[in-house]
Protein backbone atom coordinates (compact mmCIF):
# COMPACT_ATOMS: atom_id res chain seq x y z
CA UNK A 1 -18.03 -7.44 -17.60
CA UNK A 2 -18.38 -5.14 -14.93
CA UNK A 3 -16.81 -7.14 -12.17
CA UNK A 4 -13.52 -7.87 -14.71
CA UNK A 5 -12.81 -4.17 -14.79
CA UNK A 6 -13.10 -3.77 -10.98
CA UNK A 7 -10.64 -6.59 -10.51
CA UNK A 8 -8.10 -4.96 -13.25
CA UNK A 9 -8.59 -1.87 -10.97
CA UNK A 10 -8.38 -3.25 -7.87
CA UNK A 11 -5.20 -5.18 -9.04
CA UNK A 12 -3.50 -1.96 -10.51
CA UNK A 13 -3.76 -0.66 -7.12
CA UNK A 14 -1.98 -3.26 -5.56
CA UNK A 15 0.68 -3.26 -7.86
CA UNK A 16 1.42 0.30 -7.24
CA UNK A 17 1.04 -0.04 -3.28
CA UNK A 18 4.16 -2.77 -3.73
CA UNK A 19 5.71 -0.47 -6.50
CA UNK A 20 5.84 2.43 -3.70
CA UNK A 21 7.20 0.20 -1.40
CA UNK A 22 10.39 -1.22 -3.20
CA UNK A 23 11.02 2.30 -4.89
CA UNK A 24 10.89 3.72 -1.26
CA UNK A 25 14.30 1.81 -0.13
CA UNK A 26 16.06 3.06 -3.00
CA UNK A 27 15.86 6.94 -1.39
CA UNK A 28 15.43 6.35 2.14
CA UNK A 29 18.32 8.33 3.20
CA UNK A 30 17.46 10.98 1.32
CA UNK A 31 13.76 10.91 3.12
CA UNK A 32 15.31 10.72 6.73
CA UNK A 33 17.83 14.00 5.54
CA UNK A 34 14.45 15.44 4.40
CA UNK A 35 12.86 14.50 7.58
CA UNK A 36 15.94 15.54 10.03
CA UNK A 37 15.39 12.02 11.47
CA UNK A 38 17.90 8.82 11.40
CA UNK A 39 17.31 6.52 8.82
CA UNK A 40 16.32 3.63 10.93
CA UNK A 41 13.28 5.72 11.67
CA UNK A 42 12.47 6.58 8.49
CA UNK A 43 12.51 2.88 8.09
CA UNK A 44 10.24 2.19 10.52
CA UNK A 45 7.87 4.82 9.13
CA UNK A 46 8.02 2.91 5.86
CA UNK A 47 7.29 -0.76 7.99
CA UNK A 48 4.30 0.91 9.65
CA UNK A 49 2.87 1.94 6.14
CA UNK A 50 3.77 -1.53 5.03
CA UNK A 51 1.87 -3.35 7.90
CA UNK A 52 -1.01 -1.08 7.93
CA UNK A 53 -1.55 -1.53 4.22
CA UNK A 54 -1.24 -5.48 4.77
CA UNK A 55 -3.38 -4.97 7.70
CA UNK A 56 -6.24 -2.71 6.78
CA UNK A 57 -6.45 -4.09 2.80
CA UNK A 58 -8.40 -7.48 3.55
CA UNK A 59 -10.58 -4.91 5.89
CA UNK A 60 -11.73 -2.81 3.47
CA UNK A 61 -12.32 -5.40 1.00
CA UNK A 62 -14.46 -7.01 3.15
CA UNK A 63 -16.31 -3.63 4.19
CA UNK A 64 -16.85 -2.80 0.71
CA UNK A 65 -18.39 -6.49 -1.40
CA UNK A 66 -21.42 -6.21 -2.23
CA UNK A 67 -23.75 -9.18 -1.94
CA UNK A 68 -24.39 -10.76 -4.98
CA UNK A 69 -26.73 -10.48 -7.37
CA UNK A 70 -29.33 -12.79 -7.80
């Protein structure tokens, strides 16, 4: 029972990592106004958060399992 609601958990938190993502298009000028940078580079900033999430997220998974129980 345990392991269910660490997998519902986990799951959320990819959903809203990909929720961030999309939502971040949809004001991207308004971040690189914010920023005083172009909006190609706010872009980019957005890629590099992409990549390292994609990047780093099998990482810490494997990092953090715990051997199983026997």
């Amino acid at each position: 029972m345990k392991n269910n609601t660490v997998i519902y958990i986990l799951a959320l938190a990819v959903f809203l990592i990909g929720t961030i993502e999309y939502i971040i298009t949809g004001v991207i000028e308004m971040i690189a106004l914010d920023l005083e940078v172009s909006t190609s580079a706010a872009g980019l900033l957005v890629t590099a958060f992409a990549l390292s999430a994609a990047i780093g997220a099998p990482i810490l998974i494997a990092m953090t399992i715990s051997p199983p129980f026997t």
